[in-house]
N, C-alpha and C. Protein backbone atom coordinates (compact mmCIF):
# COMPACT_ATOMS: atom_id res chain seq x y z
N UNK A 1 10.55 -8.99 -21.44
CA UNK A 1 11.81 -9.67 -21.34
C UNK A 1 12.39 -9.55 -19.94
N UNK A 2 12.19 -8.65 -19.07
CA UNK A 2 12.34 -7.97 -18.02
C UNK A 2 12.33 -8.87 -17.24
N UNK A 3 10.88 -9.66 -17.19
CA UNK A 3 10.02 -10.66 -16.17
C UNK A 3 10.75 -11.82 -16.41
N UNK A 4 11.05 -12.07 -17.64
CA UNK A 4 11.48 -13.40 -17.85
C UNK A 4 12.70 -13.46 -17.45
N UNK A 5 13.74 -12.47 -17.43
CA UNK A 5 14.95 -12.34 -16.49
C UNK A 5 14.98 -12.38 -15.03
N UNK A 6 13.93 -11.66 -14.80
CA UNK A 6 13.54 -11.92 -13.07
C UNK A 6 13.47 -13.21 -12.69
N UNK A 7 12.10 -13.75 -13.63
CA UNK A 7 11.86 -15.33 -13.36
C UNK A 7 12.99 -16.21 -13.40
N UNK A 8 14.15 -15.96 -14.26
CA UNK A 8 15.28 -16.75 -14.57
C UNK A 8 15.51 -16.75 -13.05
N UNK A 9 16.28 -15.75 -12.46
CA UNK A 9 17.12 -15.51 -11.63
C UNK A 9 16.44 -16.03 -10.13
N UNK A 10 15.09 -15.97 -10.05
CA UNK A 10 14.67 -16.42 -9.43
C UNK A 10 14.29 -17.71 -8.69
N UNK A 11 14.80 -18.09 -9.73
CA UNK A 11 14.43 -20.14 -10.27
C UNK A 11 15.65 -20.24 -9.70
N UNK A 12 17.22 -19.72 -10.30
CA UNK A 12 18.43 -19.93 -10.12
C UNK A 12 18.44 -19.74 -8.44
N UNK A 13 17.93 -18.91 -8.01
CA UNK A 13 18.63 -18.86 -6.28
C UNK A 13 17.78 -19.87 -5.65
N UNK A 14 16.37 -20.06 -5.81
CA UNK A 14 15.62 -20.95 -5.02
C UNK A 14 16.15 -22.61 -5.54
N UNK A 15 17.02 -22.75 -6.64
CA UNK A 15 17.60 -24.04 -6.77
C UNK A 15 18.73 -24.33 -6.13
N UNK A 16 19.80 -22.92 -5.61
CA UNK A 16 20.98 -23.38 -4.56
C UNK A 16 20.77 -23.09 -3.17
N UNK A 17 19.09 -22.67 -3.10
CA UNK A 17 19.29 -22.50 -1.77
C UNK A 17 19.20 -24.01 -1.18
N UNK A 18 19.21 -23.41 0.43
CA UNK A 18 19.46 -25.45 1.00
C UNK A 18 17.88 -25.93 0.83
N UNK A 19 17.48 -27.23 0.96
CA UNK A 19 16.06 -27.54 1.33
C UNK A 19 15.58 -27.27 2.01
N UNK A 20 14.08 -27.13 2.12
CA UNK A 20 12.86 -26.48 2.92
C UNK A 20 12.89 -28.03 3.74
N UNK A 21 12.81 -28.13 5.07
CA UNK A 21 12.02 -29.26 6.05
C UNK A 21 10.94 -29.80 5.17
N UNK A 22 10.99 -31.19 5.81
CA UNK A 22 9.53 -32.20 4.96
C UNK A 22 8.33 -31.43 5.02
N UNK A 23 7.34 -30.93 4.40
CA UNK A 23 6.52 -30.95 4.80
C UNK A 23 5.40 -31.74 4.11
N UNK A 24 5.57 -32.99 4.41
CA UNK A 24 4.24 -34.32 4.22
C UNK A 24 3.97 -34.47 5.36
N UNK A 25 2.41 -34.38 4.97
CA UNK A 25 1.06 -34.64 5.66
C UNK A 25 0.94 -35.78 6.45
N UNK A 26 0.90 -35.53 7.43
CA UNK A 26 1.20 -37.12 8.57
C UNK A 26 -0.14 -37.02 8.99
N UNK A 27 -0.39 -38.63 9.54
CA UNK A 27 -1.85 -38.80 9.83
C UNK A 27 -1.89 -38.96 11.99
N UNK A 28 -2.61 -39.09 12.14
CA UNK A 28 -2.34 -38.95 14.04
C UNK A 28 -1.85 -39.98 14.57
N UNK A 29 -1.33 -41.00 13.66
CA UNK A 29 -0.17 -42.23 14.15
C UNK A 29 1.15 -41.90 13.64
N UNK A 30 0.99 -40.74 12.95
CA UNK A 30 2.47 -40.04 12.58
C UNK A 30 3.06 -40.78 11.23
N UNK A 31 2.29 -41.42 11.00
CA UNK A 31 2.48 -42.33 9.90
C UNK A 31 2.38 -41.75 8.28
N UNK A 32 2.74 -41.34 7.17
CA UNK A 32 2.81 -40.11 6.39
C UNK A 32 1.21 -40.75 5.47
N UNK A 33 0.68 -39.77 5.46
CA UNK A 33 -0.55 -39.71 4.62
C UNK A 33 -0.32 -39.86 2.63
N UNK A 34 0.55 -38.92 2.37
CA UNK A 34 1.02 -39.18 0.94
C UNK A 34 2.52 -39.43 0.63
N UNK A 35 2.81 -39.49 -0.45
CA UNK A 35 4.40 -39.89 -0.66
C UNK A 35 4.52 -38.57 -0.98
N UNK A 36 6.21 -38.29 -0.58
CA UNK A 36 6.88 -36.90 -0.39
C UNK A 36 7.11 -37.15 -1.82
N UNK A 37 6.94 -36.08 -2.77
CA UNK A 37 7.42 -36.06 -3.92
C UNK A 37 8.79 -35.65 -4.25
N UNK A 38 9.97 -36.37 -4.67
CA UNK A 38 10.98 -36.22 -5.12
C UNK A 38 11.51 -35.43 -6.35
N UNK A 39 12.44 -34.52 -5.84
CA UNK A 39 12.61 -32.98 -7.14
C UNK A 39 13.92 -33.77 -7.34
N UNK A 40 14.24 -33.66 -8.73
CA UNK A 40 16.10 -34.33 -8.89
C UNK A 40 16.21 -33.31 -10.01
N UNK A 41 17.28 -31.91 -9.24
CA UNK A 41 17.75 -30.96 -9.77
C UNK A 41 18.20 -31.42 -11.24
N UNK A 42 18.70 -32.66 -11.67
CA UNK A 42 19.85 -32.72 -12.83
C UNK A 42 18.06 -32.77 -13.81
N UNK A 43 17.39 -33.65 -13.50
CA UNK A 43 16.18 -33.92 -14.52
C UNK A 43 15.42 -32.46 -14.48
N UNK A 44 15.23 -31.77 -13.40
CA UNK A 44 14.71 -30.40 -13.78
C UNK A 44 15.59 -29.35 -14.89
N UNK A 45 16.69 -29.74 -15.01
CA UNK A 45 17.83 -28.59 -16.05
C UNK A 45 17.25 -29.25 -17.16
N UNK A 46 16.90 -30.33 -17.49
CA UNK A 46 17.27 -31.37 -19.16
C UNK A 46 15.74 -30.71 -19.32
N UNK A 47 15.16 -30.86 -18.61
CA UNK A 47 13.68 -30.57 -18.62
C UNK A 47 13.69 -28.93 -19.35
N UNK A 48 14.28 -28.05 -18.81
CA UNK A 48 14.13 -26.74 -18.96
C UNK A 48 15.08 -26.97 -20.16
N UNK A 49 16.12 -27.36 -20.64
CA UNK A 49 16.80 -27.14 -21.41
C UNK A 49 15.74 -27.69 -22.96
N UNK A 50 15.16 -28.71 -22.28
CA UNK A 50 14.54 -28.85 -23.27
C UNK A 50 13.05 -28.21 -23.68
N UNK A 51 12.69 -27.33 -22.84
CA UNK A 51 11.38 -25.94 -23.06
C UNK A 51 12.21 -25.38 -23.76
N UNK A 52 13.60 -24.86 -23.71
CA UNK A 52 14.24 -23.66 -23.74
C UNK A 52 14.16 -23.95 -25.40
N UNK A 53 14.87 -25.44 -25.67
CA UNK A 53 14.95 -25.70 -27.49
C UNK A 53 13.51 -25.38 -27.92
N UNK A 54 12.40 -25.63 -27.60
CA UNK A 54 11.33 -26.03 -28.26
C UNK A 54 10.48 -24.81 -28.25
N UNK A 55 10.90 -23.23 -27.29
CA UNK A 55 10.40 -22.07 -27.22
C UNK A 55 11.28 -21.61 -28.54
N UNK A 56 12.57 -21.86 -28.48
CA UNK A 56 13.11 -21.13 -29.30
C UNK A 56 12.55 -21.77 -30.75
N UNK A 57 12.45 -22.63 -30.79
CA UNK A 57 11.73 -23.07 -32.09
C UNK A 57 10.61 -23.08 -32.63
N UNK A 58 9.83 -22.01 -32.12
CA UNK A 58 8.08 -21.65 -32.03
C UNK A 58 8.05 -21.12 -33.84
N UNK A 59 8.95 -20.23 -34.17
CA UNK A 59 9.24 -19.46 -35.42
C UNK A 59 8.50 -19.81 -36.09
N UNK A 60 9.63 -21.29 -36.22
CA UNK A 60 9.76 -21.95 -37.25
C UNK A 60 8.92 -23.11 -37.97
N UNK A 61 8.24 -23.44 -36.37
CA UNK A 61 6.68 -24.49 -36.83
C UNK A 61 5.83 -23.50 -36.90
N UNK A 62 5.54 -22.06 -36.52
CA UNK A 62 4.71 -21.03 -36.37
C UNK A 62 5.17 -20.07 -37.49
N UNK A 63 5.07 -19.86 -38.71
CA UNK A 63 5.51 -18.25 -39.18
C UNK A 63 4.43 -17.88 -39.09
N UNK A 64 3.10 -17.70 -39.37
CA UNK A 64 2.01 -16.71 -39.87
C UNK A 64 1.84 -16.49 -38.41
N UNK A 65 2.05 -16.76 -37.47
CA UNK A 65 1.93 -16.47 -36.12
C UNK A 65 2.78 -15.34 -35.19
N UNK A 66 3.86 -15.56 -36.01
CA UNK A 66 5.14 -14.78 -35.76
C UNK A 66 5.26 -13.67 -36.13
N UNK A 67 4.59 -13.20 -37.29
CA UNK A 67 4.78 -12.53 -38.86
C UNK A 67 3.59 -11.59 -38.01
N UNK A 68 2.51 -12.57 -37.56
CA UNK A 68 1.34 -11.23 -37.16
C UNK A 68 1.89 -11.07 -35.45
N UNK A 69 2.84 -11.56 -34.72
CA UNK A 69 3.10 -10.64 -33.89
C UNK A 69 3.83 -9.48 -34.25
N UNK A 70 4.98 -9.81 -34.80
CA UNK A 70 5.91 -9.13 -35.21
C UNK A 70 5.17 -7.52 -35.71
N UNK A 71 3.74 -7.96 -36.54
CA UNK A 71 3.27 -6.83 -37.13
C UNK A 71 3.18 -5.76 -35.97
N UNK A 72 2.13 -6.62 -35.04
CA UNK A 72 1.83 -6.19 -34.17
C UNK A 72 2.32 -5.41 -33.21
N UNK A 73 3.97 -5.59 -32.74
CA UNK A 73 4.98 -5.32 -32.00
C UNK A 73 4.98 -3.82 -33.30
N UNK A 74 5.43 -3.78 -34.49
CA UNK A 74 5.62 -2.76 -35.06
C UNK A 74 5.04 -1.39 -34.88
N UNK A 75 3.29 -1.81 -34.57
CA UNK A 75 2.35 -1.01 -34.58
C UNK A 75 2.12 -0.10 -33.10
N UNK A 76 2.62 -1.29 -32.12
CA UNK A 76 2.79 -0.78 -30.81
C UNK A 76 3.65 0.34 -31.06
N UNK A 77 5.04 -0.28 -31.53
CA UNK A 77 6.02 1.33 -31.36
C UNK A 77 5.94 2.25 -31.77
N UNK A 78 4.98 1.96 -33.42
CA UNK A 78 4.86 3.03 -33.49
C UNK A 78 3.84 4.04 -32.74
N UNK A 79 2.85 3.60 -32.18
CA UNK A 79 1.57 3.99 -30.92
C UNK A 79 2.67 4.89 -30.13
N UNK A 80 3.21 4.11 -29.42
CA UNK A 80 4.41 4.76 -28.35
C UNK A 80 5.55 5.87 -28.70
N UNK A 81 5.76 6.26 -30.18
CA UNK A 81 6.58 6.87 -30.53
C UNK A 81 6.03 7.93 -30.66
N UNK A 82 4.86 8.09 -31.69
CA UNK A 82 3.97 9.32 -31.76
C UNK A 82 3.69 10.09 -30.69
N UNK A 83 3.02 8.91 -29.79
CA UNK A 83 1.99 9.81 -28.59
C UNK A 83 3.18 9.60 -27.80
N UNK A 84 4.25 9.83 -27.85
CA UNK A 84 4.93 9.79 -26.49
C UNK A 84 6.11 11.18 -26.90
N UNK A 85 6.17 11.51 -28.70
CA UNK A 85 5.86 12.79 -29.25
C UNK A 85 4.93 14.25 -28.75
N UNK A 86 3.65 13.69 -28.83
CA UNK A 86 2.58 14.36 -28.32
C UNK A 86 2.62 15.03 -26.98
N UNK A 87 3.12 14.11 -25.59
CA UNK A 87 3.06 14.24 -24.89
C UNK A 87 4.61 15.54 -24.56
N UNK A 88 5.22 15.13 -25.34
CA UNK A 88 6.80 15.71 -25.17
C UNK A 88 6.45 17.35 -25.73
N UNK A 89 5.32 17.08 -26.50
CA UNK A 89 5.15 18.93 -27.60
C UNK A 89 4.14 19.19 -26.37
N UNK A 90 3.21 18.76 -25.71
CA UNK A 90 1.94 19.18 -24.52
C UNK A 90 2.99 19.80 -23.87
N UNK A 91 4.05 19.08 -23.02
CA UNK A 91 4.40 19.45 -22.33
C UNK A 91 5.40 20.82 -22.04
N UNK A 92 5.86 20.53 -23.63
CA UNK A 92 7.06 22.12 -23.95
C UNK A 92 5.95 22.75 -24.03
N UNK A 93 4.88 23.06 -24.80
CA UNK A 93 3.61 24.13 -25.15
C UNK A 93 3.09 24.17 -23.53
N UNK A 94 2.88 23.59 -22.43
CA UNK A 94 2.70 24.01 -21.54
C UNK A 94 3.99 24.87 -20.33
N UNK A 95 5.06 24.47 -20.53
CA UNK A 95 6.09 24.91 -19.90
C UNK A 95 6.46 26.81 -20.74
N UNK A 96 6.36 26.81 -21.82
CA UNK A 96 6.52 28.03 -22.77
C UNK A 96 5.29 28.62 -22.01
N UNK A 97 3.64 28.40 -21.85
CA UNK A 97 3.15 29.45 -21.69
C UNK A 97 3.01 29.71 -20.03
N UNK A 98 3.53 29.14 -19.38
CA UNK A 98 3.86 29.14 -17.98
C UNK A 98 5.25 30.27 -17.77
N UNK A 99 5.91 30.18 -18.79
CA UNK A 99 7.02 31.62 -18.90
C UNK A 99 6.90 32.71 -19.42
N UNK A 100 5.54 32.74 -19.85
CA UNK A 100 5.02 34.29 -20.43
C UNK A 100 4.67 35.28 -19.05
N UNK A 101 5.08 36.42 -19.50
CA UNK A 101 4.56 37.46 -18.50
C UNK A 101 3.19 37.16 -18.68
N UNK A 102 2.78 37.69 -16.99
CA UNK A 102 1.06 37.33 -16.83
C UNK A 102 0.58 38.52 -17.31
N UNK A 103 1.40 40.09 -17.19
CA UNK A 103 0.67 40.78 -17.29
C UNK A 103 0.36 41.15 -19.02
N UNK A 104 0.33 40.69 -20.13
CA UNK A 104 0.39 40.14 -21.59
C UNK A 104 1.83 41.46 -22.04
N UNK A 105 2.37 42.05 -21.94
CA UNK A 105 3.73 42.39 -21.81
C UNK A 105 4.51 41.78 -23.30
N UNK A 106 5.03 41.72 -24.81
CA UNK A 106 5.39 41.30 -25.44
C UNK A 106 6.92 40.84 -25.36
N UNK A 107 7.69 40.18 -25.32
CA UNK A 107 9.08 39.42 -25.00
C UNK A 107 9.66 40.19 -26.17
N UNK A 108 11.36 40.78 -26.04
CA UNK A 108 11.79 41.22 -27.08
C UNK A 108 12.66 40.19 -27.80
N UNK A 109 12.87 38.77 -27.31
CA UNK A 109 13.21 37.97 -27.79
C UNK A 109 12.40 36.23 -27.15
N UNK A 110 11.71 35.01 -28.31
CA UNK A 110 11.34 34.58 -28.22
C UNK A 110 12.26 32.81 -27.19
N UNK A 111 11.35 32.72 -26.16
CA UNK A 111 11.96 32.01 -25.05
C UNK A 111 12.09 30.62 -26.02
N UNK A 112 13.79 30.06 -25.52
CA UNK A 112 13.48 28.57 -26.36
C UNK A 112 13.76 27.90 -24.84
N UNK A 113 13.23 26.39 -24.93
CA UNK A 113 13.32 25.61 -23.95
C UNK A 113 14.82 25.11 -23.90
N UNK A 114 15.13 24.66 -25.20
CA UNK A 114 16.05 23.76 -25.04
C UNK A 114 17.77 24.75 -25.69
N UNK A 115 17.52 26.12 -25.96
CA UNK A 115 18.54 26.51 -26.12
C UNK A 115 19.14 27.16 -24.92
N UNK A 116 20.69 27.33 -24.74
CA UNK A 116 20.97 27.78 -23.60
C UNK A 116 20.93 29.35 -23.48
N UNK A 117 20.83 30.27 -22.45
CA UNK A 117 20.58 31.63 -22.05
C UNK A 117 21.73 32.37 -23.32
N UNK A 118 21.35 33.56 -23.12
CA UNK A 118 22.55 34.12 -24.39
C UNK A 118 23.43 34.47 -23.12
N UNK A 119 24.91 34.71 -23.78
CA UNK A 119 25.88 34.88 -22.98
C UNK A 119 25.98 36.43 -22.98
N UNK A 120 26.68 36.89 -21.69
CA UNK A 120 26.39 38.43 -21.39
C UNK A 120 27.80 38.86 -21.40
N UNK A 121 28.44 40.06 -22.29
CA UNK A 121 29.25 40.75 -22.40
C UNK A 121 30.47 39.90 -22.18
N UNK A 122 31.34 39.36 -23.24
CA UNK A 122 32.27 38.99 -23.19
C UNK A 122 33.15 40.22 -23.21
């Protein structure tokens, strides 16, 4: 969705910026080789406005298409939720045994990552 916001915004500034100089292909009598092709901003919006109706309406001529992305999208997160779980427990199980005394020494109280220090003599 990211890209497609970029791309938006991108389209939007290169349409108010001013015009680029001709550049059609002239022949060595200076005489133009092809016809300059003509852009008419108002027919490029109707144009996009009308991708814009006919994307948004993919659904609805498409369900079994939709239905197996949709699955699909489900299966991703859940991929990404687990192992991104996994990676979060690797990383506390590596940070915990990186705070053990080296010399094997037993702790008289067990280190937590995420709780704060005990408070000393109120």
């Amino acid at each position: 969705m990211l890209i497609l916001r970029i791309a938006f915004w991108v389209a939007v500034v290169a349409m108010l910026l001013p015009s680029a100089p001709s550049t059609a292909v002239v022949g060595p009598d200076g005489t133009p080789l092809a016809e300059e092709a003509n852009f008419d901003p108002a027919e490029a919006v109707t144009l996009a406005m009308t991708t814009s109706s006919d994307v948004l309406g993919f659904c609805d001529r498409n369900r079994s298409v939709c239905d197996a992305a949709g699955d699909a999208g489900e299966h991703v997160l859940a991929q990404v939720i687990y192992y991104s779980g996994e990676a979060v427990s690797w990383a506390a199980e590596k940070l915990l045994s990186a705070r053990q005394p080296v010399n094997g020494a037993a702790n008289s109280a067990p280190v937590s990552v995420l709780a704060p220090p005990p408070a000393q003599g109120i």
